[in-house]
Protein backbone atom coordinates (compact mmCIF):
# COMPACT_ATOMS: atom_id res chain seq x y z
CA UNK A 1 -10.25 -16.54 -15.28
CA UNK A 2 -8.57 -16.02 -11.81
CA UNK A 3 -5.66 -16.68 -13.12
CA UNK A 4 -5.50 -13.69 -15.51
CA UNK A 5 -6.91 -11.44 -12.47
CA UNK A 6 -4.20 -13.06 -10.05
CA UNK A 7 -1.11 -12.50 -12.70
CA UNK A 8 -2.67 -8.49 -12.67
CA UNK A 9 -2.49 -7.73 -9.20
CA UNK A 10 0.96 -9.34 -8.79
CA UNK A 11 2.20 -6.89 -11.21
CA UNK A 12 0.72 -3.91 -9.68
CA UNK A 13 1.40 -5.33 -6.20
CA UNK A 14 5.09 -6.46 -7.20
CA UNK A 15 6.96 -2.63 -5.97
CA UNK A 16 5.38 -2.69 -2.65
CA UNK A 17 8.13 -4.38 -0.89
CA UNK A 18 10.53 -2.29 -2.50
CA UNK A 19 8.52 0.98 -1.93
CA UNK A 20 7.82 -0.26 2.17
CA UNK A 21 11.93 -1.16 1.82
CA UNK A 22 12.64 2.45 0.80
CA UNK A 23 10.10 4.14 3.51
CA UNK A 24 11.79 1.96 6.42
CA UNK A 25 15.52 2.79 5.52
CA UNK A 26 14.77 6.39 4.16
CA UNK A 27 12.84 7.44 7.02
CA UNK A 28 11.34 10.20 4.90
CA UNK A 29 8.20 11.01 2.91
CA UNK A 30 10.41 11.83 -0.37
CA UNK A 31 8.75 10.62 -3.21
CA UNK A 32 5.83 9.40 -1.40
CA UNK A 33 2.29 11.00 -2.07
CA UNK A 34 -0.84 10.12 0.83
CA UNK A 35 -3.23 10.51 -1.45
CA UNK A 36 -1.77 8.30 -4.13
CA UNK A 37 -1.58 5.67 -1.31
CA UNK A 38 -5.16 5.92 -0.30
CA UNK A 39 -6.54 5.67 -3.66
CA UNK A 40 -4.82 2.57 -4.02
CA UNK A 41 -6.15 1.48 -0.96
CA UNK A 42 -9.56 2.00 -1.82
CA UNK A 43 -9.11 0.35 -5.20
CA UNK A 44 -8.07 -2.71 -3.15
CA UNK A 45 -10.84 -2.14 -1.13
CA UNK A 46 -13.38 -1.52 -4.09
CA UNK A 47 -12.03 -5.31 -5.54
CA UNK A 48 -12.45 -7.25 -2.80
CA UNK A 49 -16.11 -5.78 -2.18
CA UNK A 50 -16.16 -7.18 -5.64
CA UNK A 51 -15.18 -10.54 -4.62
CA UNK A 52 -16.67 -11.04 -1.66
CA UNK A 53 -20.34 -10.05 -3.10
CA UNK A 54 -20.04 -11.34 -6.79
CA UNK A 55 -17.17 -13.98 -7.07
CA UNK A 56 -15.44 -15.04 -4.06
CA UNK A 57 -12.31 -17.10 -4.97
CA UNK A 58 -9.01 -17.43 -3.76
CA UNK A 59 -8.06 -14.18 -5.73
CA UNK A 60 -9.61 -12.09 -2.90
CA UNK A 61 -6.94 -13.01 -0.41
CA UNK A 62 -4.78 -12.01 -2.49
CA UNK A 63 -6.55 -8.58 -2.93
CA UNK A 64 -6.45 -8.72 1.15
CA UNK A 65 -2.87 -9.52 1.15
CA UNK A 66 -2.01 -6.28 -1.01
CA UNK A 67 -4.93 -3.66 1.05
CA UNK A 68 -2.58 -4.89 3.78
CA UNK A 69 1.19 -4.51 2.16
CA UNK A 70 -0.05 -0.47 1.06
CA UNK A 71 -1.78 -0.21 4.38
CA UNK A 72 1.96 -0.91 5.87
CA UNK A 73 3.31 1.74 3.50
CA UNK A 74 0.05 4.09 4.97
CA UNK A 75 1.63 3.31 8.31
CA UNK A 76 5.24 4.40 7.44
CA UNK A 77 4.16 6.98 5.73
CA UNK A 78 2.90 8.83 9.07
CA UNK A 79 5.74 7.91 11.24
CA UNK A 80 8.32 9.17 8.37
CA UNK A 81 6.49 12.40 8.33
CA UNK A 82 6.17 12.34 12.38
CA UNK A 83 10.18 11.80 12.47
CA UNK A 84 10.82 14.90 9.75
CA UNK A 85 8.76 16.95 12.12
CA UNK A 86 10.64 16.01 15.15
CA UNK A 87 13.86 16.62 13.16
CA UNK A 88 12.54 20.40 11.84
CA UNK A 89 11.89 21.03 15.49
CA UNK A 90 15.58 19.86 16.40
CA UNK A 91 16.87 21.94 14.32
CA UNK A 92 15.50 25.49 15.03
């Protein structure tokens, strides 16, 4: 059955790349929501609790792969908004 729960999580964890892609070369938070991030997160979190209590199998790194991947978009997402607050202050 890992296999069905593996082929999941690469489909929901397949636009990561692209969306850390877009946060390193837009340097904005356009289109980006925090708390849409964090629930993620703690949906990642939630499943590999999961794992590691009820049914530890190779599936969980992969759950520990992805906390990690939106955890790098958590990241960018603070420096974006730190650099369009050092820009607004440029400006004025």
């Amino acid at each position: 059955m890992g296999i069905f729960e593996f082929l999941m999580l690469v489909c929901f964890g397949a636009s990561w790349p692209f969306s850390i892609a877009k946060s390193l070369k837009s340097r904005s938070t356009k289109g980006k929501s925090l708390g849409f991030l964090l629930l993620i997160e703690l949906g990642y979190a939630f499943g590999i609790v999961h794992k590691v209590l009820y049914n530890f199998n190779w599936v969980t790194y992969v759950y520990a792969i992805l906390f990690l991947v939106v955890a790098t978009d958590v990241v960018l997402y603070f420096r974006n908004r730190r650099l369009e607050r050092a820009a607004a202050t440029e400006r004025v």
